[in-house]
N, C-alpha and C. Protein backbone atom coordinates (compact mmCIF):
# COMPACT_ATOMS: atom_id res chain seq x y z
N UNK A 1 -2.21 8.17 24.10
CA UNK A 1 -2.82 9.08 23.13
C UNK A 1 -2.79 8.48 21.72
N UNK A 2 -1.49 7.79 20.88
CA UNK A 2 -1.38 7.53 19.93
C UNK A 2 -2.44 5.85 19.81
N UNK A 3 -2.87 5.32 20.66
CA UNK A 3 -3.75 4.31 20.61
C UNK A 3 -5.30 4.84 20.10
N UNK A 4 -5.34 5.78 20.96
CA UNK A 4 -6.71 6.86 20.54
C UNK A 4 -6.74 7.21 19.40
N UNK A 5 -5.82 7.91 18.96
CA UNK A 5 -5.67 8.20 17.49
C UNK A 5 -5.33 7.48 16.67
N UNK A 6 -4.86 6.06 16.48
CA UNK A 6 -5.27 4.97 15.50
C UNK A 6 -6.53 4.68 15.58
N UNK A 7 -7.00 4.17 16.67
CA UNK A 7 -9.03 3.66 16.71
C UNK A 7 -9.76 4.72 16.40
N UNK A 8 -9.36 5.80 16.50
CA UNK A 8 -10.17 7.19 16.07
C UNK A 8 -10.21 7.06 14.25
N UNK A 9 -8.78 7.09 13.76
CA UNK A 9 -8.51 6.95 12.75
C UNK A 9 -9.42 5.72 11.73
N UNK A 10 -9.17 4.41 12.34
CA UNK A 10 -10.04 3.00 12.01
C UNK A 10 -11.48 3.24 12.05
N UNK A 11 -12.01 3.58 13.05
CA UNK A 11 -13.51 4.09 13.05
C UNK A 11 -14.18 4.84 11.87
N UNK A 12 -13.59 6.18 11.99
CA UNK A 12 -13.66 6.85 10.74
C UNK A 12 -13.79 6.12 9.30
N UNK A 13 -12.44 5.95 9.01
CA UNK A 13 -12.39 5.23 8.19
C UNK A 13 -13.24 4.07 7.57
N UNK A 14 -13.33 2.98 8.30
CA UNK A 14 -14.69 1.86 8.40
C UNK A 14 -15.90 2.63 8.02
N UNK A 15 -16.68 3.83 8.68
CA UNK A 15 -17.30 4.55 8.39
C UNK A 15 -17.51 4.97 6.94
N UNK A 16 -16.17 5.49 6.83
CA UNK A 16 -16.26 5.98 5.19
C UNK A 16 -16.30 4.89 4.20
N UNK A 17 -16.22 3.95 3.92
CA UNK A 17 -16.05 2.42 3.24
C UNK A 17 -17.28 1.69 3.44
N UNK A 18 -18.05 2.59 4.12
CA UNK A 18 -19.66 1.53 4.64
C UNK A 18 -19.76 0.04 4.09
N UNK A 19 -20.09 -0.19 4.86
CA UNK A 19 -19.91 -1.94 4.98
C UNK A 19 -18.35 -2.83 5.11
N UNK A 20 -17.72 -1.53 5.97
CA UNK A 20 -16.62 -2.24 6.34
C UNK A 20 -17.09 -2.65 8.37
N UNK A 21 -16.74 -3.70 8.68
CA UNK A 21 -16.92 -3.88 10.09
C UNK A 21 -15.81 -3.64 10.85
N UNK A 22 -16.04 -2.59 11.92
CA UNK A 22 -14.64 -1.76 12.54
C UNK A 22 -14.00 -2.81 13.22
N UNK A 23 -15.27 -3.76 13.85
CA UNK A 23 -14.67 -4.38 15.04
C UNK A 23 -13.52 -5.56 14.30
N UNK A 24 -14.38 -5.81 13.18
CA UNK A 24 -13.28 -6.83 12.48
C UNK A 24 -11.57 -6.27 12.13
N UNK A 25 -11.36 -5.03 11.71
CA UNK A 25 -10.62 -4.45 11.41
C UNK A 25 -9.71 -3.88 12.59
N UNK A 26 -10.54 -3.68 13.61
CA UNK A 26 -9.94 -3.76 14.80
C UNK A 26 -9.26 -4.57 14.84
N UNK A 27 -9.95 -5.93 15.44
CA UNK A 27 -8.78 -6.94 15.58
C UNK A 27 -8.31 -7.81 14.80
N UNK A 28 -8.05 -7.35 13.59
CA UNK A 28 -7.43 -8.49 12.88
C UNK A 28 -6.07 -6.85 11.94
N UNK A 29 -6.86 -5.98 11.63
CA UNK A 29 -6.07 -4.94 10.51
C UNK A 29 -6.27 -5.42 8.63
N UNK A 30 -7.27 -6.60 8.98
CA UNK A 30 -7.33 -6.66 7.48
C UNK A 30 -8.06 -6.36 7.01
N UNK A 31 -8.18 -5.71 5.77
CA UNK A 31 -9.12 -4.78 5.05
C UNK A 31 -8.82 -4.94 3.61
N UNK A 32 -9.80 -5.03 2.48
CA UNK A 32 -9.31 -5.69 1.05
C UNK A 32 -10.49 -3.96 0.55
N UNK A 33 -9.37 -3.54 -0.37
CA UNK A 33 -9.63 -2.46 -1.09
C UNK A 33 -9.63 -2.64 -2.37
N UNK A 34 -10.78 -3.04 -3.76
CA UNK A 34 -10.90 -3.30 -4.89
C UNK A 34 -10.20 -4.61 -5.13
N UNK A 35 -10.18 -5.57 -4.18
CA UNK A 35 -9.95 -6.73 -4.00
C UNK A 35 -8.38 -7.12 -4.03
N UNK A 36 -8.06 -6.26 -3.24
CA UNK A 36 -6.50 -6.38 -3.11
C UNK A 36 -6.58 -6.46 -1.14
N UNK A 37 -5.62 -7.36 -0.66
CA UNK A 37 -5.72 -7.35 0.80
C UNK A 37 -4.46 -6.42 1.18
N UNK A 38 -4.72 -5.60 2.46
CA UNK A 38 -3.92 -5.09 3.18
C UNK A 38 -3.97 -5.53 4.12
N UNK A 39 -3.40 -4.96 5.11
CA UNK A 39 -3.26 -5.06 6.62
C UNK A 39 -2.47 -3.91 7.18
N UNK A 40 -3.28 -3.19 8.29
CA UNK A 40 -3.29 -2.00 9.18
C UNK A 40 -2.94 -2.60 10.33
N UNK A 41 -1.18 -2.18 10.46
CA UNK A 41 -1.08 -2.31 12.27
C UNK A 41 -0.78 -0.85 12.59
N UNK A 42 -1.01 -0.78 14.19
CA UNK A 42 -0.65 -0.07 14.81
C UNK A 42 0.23 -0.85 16.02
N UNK A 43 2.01 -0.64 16.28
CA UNK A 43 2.55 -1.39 17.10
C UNK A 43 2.65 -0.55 18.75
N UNK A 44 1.52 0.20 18.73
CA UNK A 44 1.63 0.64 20.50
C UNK A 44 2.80 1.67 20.93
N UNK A 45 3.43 0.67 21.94
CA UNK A 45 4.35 1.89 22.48
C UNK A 45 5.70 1.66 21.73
N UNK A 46 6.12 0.32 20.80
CA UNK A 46 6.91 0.50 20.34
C UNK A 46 7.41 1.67 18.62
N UNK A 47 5.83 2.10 18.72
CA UNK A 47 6.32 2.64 17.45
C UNK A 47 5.18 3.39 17.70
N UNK A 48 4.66 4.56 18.58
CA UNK A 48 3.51 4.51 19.01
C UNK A 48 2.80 5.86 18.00
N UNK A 49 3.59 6.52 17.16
CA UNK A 49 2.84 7.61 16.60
C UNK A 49 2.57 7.17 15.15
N UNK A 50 2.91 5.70 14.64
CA UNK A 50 3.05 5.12 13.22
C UNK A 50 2.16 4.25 12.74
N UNK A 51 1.24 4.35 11.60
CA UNK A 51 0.88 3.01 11.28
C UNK A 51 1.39 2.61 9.90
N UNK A 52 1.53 1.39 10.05
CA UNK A 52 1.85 0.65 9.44
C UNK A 52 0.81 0.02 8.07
N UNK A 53 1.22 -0.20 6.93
CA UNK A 53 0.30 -0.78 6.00
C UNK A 53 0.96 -1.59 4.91
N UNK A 54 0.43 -3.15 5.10
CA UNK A 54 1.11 -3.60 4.26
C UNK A 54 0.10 -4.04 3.08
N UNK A 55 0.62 -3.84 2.39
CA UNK A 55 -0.07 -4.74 0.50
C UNK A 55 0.36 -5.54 0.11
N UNK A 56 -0.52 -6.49 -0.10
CA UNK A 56 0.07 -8.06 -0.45
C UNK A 56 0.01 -7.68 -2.01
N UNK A 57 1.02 -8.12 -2.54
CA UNK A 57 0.81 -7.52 -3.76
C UNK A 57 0.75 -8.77 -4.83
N UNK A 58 0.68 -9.47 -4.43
CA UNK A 58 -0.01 -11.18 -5.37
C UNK A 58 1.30 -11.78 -5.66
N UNK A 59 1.18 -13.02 -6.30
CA UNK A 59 1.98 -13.62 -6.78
C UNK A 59 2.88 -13.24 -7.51
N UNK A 60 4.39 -13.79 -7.32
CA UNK A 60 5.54 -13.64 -7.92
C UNK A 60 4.96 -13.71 -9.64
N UNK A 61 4.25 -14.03 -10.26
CA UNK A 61 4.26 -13.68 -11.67
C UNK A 61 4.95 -14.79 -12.31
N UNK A 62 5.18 -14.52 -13.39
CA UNK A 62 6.43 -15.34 -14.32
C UNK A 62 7.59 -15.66 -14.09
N UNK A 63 8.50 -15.06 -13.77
CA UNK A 63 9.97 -15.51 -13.21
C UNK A 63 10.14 -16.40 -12.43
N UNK A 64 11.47 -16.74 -12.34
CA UNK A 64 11.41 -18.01 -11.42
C UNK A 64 11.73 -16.92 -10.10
N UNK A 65 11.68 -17.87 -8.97
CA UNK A 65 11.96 -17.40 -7.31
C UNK A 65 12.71 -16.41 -7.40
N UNK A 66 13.92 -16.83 -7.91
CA UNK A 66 15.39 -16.42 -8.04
C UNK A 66 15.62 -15.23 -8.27
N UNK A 67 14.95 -15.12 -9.93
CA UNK A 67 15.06 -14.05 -10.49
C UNK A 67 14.31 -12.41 -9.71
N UNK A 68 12.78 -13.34 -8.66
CA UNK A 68 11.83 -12.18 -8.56
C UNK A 68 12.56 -12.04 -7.11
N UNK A 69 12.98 -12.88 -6.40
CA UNK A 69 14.03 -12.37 -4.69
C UNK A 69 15.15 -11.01 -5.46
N UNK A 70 15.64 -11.36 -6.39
CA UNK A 70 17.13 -10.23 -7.27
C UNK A 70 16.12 -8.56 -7.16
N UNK A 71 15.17 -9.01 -8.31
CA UNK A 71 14.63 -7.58 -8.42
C UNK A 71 14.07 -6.73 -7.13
N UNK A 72 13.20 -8.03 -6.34
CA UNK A 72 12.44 -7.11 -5.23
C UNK A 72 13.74 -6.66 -4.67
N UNK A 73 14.99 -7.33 -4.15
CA UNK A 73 16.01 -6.62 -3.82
C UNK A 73 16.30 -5.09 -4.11
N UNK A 74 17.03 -5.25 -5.99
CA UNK A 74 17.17 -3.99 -6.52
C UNK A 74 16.08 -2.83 -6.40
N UNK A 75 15.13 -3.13 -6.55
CA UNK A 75 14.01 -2.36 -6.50
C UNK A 75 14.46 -1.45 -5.00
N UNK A 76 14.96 -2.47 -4.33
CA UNK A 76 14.77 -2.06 -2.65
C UNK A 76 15.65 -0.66 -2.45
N UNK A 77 16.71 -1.74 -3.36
CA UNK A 77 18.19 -0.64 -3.01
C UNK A 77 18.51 0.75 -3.89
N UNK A 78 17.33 0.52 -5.09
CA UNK A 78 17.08 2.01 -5.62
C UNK A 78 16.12 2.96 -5.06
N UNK A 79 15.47 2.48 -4.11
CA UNK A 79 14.69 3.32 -3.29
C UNK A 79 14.85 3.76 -1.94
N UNK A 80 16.27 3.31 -1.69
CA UNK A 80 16.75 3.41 -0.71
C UNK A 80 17.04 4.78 0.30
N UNK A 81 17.28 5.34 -0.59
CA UNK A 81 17.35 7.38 -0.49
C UNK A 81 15.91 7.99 -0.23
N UNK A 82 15.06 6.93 -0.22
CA UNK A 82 13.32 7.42 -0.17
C UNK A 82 13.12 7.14 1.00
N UNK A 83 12.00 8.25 1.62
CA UNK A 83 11.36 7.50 2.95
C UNK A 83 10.02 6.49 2.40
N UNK A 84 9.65 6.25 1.39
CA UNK A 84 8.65 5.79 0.95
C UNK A 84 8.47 3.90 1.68
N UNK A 85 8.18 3.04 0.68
CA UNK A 85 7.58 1.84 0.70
C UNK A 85 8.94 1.01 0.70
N UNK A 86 9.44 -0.10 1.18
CA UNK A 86 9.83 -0.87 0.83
C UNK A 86 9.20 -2.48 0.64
N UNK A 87 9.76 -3.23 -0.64
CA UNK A 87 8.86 -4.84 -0.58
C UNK A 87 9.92 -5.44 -0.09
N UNK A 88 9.01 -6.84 -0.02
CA UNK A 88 9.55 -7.88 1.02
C UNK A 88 8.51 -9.24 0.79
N UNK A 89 8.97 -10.50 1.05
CA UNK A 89 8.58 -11.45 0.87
C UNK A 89 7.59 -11.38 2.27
N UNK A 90 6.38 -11.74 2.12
CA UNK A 90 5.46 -12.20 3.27
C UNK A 90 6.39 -13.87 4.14
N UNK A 91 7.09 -13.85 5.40
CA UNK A 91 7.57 -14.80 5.62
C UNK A 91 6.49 -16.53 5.83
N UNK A 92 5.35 -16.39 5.28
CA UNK A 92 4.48 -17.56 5.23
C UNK A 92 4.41 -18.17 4.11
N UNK A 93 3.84 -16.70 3.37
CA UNK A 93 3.46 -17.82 1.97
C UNK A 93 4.15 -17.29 0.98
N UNK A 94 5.34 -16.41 1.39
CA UNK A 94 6.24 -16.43 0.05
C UNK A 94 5.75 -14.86 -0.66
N UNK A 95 4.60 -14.75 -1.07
CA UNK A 95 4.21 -13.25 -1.71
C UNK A 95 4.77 -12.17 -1.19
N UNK A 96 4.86 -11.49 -2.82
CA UNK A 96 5.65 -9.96 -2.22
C UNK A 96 4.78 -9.49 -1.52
N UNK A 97 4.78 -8.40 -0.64
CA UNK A 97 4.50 -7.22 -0.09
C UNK A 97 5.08 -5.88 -0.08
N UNK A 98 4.14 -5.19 0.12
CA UNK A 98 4.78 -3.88 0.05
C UNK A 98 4.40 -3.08 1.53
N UNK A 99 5.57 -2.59 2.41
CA UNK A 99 5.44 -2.33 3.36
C UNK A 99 5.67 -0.50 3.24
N UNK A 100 4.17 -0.40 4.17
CA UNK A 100 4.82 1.28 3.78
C UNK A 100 4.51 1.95 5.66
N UNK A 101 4.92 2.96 5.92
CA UNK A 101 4.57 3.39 7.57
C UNK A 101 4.34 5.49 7.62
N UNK A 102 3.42 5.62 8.06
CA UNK A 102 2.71 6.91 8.24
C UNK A 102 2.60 7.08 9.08
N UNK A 103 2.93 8.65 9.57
CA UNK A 103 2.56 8.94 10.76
C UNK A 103 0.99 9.24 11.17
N UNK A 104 0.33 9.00 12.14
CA UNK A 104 -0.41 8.72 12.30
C UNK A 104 -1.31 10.54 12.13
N UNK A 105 -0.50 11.62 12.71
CA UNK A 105 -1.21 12.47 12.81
C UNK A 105 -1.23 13.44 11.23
N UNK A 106 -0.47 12.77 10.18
CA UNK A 106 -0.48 13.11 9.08
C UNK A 106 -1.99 12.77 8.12
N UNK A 107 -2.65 11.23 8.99
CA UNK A 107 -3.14 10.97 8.27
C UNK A 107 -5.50 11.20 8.45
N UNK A 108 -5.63 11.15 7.54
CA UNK A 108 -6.92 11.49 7.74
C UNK A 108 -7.70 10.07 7.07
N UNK A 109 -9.00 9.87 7.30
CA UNK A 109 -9.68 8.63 6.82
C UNK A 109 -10.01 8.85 5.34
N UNK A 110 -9.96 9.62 4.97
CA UNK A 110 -10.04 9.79 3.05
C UNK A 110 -8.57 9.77 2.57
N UNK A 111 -7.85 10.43 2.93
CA UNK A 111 -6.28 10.32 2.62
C UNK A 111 -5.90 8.32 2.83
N UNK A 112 -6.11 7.98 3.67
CA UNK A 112 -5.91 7.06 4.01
C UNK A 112 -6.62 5.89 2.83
N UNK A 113 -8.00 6.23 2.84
CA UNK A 113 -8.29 5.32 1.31
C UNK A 113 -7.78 5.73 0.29
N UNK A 114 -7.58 7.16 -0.23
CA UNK A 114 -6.99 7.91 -1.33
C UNK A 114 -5.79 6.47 -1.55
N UNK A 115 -5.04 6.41 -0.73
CA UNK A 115 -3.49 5.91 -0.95
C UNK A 115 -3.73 4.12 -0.82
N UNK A 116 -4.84 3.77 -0.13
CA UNK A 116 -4.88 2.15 -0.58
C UNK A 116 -5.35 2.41 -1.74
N UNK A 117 -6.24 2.66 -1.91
CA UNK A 117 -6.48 2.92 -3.59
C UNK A 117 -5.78 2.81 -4.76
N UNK A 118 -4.74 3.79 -4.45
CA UNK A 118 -3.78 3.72 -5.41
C UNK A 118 -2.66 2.87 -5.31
N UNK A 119 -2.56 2.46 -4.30
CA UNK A 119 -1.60 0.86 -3.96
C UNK A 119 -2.09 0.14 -4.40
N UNK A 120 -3.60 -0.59 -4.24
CA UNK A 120 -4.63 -1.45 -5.22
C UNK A 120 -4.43 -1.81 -6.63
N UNK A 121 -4.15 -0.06 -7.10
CA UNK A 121 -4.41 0.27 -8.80
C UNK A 121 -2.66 -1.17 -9.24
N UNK A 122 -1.78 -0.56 -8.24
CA UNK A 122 -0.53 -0.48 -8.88
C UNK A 122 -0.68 -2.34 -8.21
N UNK A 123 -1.15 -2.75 -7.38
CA UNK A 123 -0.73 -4.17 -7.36
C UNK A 123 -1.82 -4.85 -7.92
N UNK A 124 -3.38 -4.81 -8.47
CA UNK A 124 -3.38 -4.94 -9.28
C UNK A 124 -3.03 -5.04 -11.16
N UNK A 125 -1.91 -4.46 -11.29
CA UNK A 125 -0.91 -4.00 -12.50
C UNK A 125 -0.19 -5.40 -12.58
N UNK A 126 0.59 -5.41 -11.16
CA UNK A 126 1.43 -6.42 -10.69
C UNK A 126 0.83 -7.58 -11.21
N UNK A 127 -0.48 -8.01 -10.60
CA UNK A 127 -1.11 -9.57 -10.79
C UNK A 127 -1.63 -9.35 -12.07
N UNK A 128 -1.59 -8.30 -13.09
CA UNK A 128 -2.00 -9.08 -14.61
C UNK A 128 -0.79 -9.18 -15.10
N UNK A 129 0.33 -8.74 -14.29
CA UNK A 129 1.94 -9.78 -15.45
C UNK A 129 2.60 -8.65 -15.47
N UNK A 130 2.35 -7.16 -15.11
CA UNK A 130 3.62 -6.37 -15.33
C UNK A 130 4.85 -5.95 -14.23
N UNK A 131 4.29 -6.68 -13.25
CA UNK A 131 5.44 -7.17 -12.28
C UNK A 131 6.27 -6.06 -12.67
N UNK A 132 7.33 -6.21 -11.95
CA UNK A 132 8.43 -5.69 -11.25
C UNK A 132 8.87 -4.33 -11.69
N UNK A 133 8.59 -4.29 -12.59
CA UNK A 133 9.38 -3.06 -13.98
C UNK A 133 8.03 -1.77 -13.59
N UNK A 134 6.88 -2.52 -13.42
CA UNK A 134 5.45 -1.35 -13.07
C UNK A 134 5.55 -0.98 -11.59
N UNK A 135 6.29 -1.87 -10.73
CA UNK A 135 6.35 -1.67 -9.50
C UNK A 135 7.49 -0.40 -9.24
N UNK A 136 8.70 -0.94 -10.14
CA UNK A 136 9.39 0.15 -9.36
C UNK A 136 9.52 1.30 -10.44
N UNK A 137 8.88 1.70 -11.23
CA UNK A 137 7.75 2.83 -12.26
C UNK A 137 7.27 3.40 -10.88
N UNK A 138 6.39 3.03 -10.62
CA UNK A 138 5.25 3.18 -10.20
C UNK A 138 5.51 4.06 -8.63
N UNK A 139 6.76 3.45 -8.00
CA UNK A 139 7.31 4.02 -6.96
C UNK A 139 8.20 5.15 -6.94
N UNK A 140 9.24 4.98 -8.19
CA UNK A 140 9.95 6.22 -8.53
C UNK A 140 9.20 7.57 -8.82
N UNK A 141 8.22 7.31 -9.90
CA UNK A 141 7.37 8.48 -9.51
C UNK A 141 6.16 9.10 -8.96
N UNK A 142 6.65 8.45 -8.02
CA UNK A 142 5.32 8.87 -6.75
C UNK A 142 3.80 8.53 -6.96
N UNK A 143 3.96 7.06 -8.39
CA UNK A 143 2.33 6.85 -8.63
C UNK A 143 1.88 6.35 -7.51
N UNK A 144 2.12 5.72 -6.48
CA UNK A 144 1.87 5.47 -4.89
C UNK A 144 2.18 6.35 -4.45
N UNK A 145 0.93 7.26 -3.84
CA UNK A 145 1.60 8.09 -3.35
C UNK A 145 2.36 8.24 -1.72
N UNK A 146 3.25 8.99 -1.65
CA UNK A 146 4.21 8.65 -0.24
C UNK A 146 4.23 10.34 0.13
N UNK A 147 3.08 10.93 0.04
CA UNK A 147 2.70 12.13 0.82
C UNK A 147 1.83 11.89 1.60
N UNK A 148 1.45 11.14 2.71
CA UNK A 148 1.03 10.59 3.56
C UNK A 148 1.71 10.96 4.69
N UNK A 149 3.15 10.88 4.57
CA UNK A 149 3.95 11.10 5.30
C UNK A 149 4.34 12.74 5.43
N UNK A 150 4.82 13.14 6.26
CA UNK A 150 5.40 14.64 6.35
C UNK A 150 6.69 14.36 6.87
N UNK A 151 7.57 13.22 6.41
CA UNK A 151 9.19 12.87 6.92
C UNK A 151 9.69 14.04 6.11
């Protein structure tokens, strides 16, 4: 059932975004919203009522490695009490991400752009230089929004 209701979900969606191609999004989950890339999984039976969405949220910025591995950390561990987003290094090419997970029957195909949207706004923020300090702004008060979820 929860397979149905992700491709139900993707269809829609693709639909609403016209000139998005489902089948591509099907099998790959990547989808670039105001030129920011995501990626939509759905992991089946291991997680079978959830999808998943990650935001690449661009380059580390100004700081060195060091400094931007410390914050995405802190950032992590002040949001820790949240069911919201946590970031994380993409294990390929190094870029943060921001990993966030919805239940599937919470979500609708406008809700669903509503909230890349506003993930977009805020990692676009990120890639003109206000990094880390706008990120976890931006998460503390619910400017991403994390009512998507009904945890």
């Amino acid at each position: 059932m929860s397979e149905a209701k992700y491709s139900s979900l993707l269809d829609a969606f693709c639909q609403l975004c016209e000139g998005v191609d489902p089948t591509a999004v099907h099998d790959t989950g990547a989808i670039f919203v105001d030129g920011i890339h995501f990626t939509l999984m759905h992991l089946g039976e291991a997680d079978p009522e959830t999808l998943y969405v990650i935001c690449e949220l661009g380059p580390l910025g100004k700081a060195d490695e060091k400094t931007c591995h410390r914050q995405l950390l802190e950032i992590n561990f002040s949001m820790a009490y949240q069911a919201g987003p946590h970031l994380a290094l993409d294990p390929d090419s190094g870029t943060p991400v921001m990993i966030s997970r919805f239940p599937l029957d919470a979500l609708t195909p406008e809700s669903l752009l509503d909230g890349l949207g506003a993930t977009a706004k805020m990692a676009q923020r990120w890639q003109s230089g206000e990094g880390f300090q706008e990120v976890e702004t931006a998460l503390k008060q619910n400017a991403v929004k994390i009512d998507w979820s009904q945890e």
